[in-house]
N, C-alpha and C. Protein backbone atom coordinates (compact mmCIF):
# COMPACT_ATOMS: atom_id res chain seq x y z
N UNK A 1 -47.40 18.36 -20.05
CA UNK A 1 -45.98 18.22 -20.13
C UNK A 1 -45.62 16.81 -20.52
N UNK A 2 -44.80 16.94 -21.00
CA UNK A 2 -43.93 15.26 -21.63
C UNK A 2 -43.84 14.55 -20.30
N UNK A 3 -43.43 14.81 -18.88
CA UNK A 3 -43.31 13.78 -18.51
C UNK A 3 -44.46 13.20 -17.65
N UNK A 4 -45.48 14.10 -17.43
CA UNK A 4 -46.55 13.52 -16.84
C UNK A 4 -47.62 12.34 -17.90
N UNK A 5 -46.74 11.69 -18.44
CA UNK A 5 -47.68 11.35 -19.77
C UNK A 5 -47.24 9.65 -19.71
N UNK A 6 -47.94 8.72 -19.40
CA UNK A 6 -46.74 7.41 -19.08
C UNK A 6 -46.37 6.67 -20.36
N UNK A 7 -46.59 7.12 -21.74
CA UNK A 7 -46.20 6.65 -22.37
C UNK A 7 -44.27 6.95 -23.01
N UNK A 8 -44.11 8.21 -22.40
CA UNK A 8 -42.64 8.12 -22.33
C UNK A 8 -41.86 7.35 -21.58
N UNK A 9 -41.21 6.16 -22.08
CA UNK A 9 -40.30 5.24 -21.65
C UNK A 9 -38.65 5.72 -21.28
N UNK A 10 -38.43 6.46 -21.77
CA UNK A 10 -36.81 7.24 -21.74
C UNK A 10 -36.95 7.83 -19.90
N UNK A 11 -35.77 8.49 -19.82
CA UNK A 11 -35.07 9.02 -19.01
C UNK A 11 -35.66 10.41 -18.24
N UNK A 12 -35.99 10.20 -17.03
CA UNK A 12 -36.83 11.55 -17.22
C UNK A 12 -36.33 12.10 -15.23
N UNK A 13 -36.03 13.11 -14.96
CA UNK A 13 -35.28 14.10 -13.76
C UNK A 13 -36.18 13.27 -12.92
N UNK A 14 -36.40 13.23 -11.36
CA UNK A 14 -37.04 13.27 -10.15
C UNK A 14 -37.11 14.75 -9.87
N UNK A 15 -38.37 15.12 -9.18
CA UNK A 15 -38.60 16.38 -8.85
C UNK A 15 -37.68 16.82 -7.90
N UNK A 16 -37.39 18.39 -7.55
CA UNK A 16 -36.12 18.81 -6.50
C UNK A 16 -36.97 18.86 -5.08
N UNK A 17 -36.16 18.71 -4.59
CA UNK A 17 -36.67 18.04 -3.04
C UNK A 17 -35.89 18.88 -2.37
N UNK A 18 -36.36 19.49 -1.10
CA UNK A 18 -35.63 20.60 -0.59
C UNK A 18 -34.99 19.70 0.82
N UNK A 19 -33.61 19.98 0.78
CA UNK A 19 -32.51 19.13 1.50
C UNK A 19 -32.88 19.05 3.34
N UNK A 20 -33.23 17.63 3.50
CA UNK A 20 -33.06 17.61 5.02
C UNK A 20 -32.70 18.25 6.37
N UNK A 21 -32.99 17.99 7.03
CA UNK A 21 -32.46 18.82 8.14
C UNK A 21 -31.13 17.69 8.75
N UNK A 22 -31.36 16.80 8.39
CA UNK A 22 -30.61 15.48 8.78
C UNK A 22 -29.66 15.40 8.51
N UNK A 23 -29.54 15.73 7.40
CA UNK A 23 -28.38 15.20 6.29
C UNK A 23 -27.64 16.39 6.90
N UNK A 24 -28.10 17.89 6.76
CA UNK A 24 -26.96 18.35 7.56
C UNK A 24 -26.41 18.74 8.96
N UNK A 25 -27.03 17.34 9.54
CA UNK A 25 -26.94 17.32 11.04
C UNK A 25 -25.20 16.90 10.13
N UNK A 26 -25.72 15.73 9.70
CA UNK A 26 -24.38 14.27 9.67
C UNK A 26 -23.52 15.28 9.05
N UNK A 27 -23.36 15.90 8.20
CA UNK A 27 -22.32 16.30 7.62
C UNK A 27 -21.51 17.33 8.59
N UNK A 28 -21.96 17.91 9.58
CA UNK A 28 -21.36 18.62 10.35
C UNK A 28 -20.67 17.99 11.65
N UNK A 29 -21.14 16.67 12.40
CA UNK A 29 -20.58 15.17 12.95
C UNK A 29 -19.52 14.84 12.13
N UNK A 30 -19.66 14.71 10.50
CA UNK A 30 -18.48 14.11 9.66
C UNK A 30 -17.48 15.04 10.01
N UNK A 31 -17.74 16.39 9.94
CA UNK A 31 -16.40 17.27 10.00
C UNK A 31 -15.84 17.38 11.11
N UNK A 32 -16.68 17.21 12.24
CA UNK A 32 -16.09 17.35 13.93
C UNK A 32 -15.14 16.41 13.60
N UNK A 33 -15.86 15.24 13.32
CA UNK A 33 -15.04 13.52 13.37
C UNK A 33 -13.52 13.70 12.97
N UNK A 34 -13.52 14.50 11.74
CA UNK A 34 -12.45 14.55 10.80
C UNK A 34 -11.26 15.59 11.79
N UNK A 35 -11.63 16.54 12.18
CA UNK A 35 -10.61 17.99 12.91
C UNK A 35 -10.25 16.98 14.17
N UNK A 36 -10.82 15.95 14.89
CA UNK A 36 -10.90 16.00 16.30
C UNK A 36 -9.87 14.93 16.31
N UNK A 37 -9.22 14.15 15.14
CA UNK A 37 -8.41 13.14 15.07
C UNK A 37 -7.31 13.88 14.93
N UNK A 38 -5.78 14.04 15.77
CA UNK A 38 -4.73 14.50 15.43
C UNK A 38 -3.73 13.84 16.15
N UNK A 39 -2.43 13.95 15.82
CA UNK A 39 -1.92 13.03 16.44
C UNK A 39 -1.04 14.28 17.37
N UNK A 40 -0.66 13.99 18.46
CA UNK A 40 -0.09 14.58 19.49
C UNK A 40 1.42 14.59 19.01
N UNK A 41 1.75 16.09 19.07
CA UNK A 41 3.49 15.81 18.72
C UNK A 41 4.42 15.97 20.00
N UNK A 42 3.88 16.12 21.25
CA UNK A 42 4.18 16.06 22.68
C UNK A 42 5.04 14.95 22.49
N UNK A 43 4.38 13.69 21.94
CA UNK A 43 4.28 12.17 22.67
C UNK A 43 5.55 11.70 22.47
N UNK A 44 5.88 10.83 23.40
CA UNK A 44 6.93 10.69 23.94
C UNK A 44 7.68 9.03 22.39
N UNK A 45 8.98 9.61 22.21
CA UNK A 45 9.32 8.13 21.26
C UNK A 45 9.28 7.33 21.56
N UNK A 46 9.17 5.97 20.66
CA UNK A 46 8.47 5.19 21.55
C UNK A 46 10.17 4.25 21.42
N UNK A 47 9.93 3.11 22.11
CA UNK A 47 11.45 2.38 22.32
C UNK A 47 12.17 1.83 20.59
N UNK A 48 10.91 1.29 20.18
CA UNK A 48 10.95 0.59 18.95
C UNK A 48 11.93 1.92 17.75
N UNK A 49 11.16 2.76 17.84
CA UNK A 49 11.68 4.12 16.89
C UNK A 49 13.04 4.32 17.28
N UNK A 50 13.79 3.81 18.60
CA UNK A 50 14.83 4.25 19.21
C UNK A 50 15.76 3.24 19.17
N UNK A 51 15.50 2.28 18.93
CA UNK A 51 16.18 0.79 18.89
C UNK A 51 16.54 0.58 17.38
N UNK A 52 15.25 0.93 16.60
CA UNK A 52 15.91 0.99 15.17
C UNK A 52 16.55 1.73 14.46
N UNK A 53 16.41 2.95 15.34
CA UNK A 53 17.44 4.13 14.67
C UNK A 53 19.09 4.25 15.63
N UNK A 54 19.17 3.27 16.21
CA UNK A 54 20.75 2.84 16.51
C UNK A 54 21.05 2.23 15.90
N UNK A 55 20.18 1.06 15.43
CA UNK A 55 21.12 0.07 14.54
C UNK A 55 21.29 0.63 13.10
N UNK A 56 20.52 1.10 12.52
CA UNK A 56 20.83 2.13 11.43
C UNK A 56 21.90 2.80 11.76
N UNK A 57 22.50 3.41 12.82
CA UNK A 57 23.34 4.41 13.21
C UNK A 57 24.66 2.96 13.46
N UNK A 58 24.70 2.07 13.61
CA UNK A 58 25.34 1.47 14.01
C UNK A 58 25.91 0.75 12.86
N UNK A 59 24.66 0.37 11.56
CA UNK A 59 25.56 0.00 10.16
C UNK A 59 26.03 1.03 9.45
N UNK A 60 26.02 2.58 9.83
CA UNK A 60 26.36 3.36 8.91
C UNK A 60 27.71 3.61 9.83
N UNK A 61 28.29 3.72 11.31
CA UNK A 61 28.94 3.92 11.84
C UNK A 61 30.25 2.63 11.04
N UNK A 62 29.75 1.53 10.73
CA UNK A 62 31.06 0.46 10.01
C UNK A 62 30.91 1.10 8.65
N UNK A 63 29.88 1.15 8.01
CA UNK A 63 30.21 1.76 6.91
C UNK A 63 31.41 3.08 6.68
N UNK A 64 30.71 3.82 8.19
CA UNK A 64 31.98 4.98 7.81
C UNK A 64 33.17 4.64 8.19
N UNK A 65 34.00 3.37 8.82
CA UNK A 65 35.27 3.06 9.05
C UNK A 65 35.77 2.57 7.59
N UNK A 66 34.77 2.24 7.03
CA UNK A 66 35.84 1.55 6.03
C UNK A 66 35.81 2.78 4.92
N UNK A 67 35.29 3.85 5.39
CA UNK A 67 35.48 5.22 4.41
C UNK A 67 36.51 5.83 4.85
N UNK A 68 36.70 5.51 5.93
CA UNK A 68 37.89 6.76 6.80
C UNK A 68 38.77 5.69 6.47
N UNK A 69 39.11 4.07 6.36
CA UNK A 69 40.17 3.64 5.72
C UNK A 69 40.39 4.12 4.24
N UNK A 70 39.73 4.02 3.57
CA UNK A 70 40.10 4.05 2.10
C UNK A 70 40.09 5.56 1.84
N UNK A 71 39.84 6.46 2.80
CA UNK A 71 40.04 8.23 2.62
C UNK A 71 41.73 7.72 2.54
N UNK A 72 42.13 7.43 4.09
CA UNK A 72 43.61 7.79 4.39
C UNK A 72 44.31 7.05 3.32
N UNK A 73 43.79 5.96 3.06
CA UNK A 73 45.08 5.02 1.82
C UNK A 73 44.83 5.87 0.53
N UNK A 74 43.63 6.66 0.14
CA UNK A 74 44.40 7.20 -0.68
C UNK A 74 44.81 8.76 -0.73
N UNK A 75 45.04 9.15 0.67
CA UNK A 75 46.16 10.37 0.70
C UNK A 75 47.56 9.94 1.03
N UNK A 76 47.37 8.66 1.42
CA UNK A 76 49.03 8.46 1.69
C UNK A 76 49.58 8.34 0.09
N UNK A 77 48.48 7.71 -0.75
CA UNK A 77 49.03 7.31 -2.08
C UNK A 77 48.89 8.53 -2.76
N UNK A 78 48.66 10.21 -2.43
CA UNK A 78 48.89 11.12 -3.14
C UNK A 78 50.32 11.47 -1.86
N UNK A 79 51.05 11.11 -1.72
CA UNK A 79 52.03 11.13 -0.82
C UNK A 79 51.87 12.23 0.27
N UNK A 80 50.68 12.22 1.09
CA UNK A 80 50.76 13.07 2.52
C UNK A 80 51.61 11.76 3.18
N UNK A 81 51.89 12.21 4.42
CA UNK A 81 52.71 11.47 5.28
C UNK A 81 51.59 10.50 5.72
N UNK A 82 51.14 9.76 6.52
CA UNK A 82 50.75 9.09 7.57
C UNK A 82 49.58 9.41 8.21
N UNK A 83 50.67 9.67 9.31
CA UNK A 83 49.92 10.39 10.40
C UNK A 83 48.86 11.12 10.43
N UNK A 84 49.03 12.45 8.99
CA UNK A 84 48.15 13.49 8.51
C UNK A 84 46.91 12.78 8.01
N UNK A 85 47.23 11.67 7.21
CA UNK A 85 46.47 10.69 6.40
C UNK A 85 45.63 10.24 7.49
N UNK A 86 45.70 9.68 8.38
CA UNK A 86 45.07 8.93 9.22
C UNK A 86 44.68 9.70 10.00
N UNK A 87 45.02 11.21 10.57
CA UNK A 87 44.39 12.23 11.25
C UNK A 87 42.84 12.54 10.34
N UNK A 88 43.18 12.91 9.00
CA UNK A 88 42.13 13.59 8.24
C UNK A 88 41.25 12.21 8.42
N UNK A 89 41.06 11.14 8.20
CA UNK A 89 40.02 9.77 7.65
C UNK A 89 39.74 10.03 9.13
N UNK A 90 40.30 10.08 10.40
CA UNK A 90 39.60 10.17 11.95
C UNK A 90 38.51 11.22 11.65
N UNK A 91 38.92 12.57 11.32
CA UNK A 91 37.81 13.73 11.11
C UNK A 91 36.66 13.44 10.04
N UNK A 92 37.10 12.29 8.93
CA UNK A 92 35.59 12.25 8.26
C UNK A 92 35.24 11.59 8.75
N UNK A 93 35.79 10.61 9.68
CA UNK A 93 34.32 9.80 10.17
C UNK A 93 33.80 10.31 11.28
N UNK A 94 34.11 11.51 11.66
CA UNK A 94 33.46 12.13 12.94
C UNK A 94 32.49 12.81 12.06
N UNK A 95 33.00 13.75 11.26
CA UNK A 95 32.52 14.29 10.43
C UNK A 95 30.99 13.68 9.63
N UNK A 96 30.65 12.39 9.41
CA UNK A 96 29.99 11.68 8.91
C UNK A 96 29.14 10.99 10.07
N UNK A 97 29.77 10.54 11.13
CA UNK A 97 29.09 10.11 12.30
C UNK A 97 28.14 11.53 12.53
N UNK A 98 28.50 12.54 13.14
CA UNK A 98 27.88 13.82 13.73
C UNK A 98 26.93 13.82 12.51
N UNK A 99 26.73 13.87 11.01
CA UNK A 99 25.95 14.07 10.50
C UNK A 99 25.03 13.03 10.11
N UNK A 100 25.04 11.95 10.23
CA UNK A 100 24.02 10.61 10.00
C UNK A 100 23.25 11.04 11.08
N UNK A 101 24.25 11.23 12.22
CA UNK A 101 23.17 11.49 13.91
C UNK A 101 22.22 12.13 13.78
N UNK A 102 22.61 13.22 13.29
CA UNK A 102 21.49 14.42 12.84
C UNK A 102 20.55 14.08 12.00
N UNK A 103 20.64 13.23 10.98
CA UNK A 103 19.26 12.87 10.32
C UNK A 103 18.42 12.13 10.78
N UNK A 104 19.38 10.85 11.76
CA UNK A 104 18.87 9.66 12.04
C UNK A 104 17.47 10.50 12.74
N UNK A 105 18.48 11.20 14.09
CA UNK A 105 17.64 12.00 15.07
C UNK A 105 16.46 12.59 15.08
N UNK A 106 16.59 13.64 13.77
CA UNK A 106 15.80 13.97 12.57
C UNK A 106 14.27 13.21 12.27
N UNK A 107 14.88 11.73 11.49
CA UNK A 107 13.87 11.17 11.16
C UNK A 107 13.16 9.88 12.62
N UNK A 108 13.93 9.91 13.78
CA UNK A 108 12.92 9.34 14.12
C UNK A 108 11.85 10.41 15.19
N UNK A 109 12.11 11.54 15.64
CA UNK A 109 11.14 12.54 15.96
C UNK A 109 11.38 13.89 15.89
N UNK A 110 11.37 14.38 15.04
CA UNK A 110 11.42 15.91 14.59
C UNK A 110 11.24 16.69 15.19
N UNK A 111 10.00 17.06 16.03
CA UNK A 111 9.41 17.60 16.73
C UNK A 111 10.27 17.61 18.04
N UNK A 112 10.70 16.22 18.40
CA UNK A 112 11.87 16.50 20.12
C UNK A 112 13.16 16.83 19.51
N UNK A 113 13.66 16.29 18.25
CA UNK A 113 15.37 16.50 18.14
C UNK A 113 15.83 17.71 17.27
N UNK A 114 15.21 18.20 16.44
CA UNK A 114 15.17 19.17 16.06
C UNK A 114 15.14 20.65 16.78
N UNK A 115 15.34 20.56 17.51
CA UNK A 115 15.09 21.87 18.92
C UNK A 115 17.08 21.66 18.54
N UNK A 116 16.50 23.79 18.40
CA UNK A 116 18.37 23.81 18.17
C UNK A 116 19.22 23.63 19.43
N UNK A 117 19.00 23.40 20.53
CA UNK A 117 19.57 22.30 21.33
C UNK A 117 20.02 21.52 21.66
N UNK A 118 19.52 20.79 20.41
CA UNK A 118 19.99 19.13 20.17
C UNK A 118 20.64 19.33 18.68
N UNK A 119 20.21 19.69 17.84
CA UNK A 119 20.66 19.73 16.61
C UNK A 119 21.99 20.77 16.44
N UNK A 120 21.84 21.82 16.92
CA UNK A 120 22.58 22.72 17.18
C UNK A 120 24.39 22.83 16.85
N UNK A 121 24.47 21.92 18.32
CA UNK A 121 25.75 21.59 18.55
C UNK A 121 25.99 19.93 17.50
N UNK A 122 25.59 19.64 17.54
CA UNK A 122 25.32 18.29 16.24
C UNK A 122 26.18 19.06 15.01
N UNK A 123 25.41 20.22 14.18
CA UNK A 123 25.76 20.52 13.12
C UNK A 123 27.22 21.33 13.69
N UNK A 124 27.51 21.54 14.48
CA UNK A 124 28.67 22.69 14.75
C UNK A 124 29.63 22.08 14.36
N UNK A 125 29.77 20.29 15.54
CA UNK A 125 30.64 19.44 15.10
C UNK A 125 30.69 19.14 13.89
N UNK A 126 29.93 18.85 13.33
CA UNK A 126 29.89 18.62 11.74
C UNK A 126 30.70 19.76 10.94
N UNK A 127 30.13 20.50 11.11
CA UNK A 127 31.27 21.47 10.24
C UNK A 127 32.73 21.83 10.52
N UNK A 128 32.92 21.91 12.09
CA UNK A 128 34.34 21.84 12.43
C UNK A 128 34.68 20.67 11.84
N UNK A 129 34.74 19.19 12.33
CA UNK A 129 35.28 18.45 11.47
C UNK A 129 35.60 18.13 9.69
N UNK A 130 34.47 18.55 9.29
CA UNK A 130 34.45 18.88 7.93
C UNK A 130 35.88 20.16 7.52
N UNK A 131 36.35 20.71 8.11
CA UNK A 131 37.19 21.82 8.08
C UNK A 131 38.42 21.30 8.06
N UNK A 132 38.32 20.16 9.37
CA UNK A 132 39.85 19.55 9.55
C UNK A 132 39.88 18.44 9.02
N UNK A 133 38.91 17.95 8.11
CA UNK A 133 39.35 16.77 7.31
C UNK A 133 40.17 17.58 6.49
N UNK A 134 40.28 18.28 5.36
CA UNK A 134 40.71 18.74 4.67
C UNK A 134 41.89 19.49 4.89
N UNK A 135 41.87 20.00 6.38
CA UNK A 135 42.93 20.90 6.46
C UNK A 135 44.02 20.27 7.01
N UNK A 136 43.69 18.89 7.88
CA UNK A 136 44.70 17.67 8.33
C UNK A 136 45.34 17.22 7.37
N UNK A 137 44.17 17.08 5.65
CA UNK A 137 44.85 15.99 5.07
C UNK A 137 45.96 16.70 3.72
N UNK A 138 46.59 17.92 4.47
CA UNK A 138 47.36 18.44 3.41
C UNK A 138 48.58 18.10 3.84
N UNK A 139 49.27 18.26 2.53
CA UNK A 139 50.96 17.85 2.32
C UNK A 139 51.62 18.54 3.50
């Protein structure tokens, strides 16, 4: 055969070698290793996740005042009265508060706030107010 011959210099296979017993010790250790890492969705939030998702809740809460101002100035300037004007901009920012809550809530543990329990009554408000923004802010 060509390669038992040492004057071929080129490229030539290694014979097949029938696979360890070892090798598939480890590979079956690799896979335990891999399944046995999970993260617990029990676990409790931690303060940090809870501290930063107020203050998020807390710049979107000014953000939404100066939405519920500039809602009502411009229904007074499609001439609703006032009162109505400044009733409806109260309901979007409830309206907008109740729903930031829900995401904030959302994104900092899914697994605890998401239970229609908590979310539940969250979205209810949300949509009632959503109803009476619109229905406050008529002529």
């Amino acid at each position: 055969m060509a390669q038992d011959t040492k004057d071929n210099a080129g490229f030539s296979l290694p014979a097949p070698q029938a696979p360890a017993t070892e090798t598939v010790a480890m590979t079956t250790e690799k896979a335990e290793s891999f399944t046995s890492v999970t993260t617990t969705i029990g676990a409790d939030t931690s303060s940090r996740d809870l501290l930063i998702g107020g203050a998020v809740l807390l710049v979107l809460f000014v953000a939404f005042f100066f939405a519920k101002n500039a809602y009502a100035n411009t229904l007074v300037g499609k001439r609703v009265p006032p009162n109505k004007a400044n009733a409806a901009g109260w309901w979007l920012f409830i309206f907008l508060a109740s729903l930031s809550t829900g995401v904030v809530l959302a994104a900092i543990n899914s697994a605890r706030f998401l239970a229609p329990l908590i979310i539940g009554p969250i979205a209810f408000v949300a949509l009632v107010t959503l109803a009476l923004t619109f229905v406050s802010g008529r002529k």
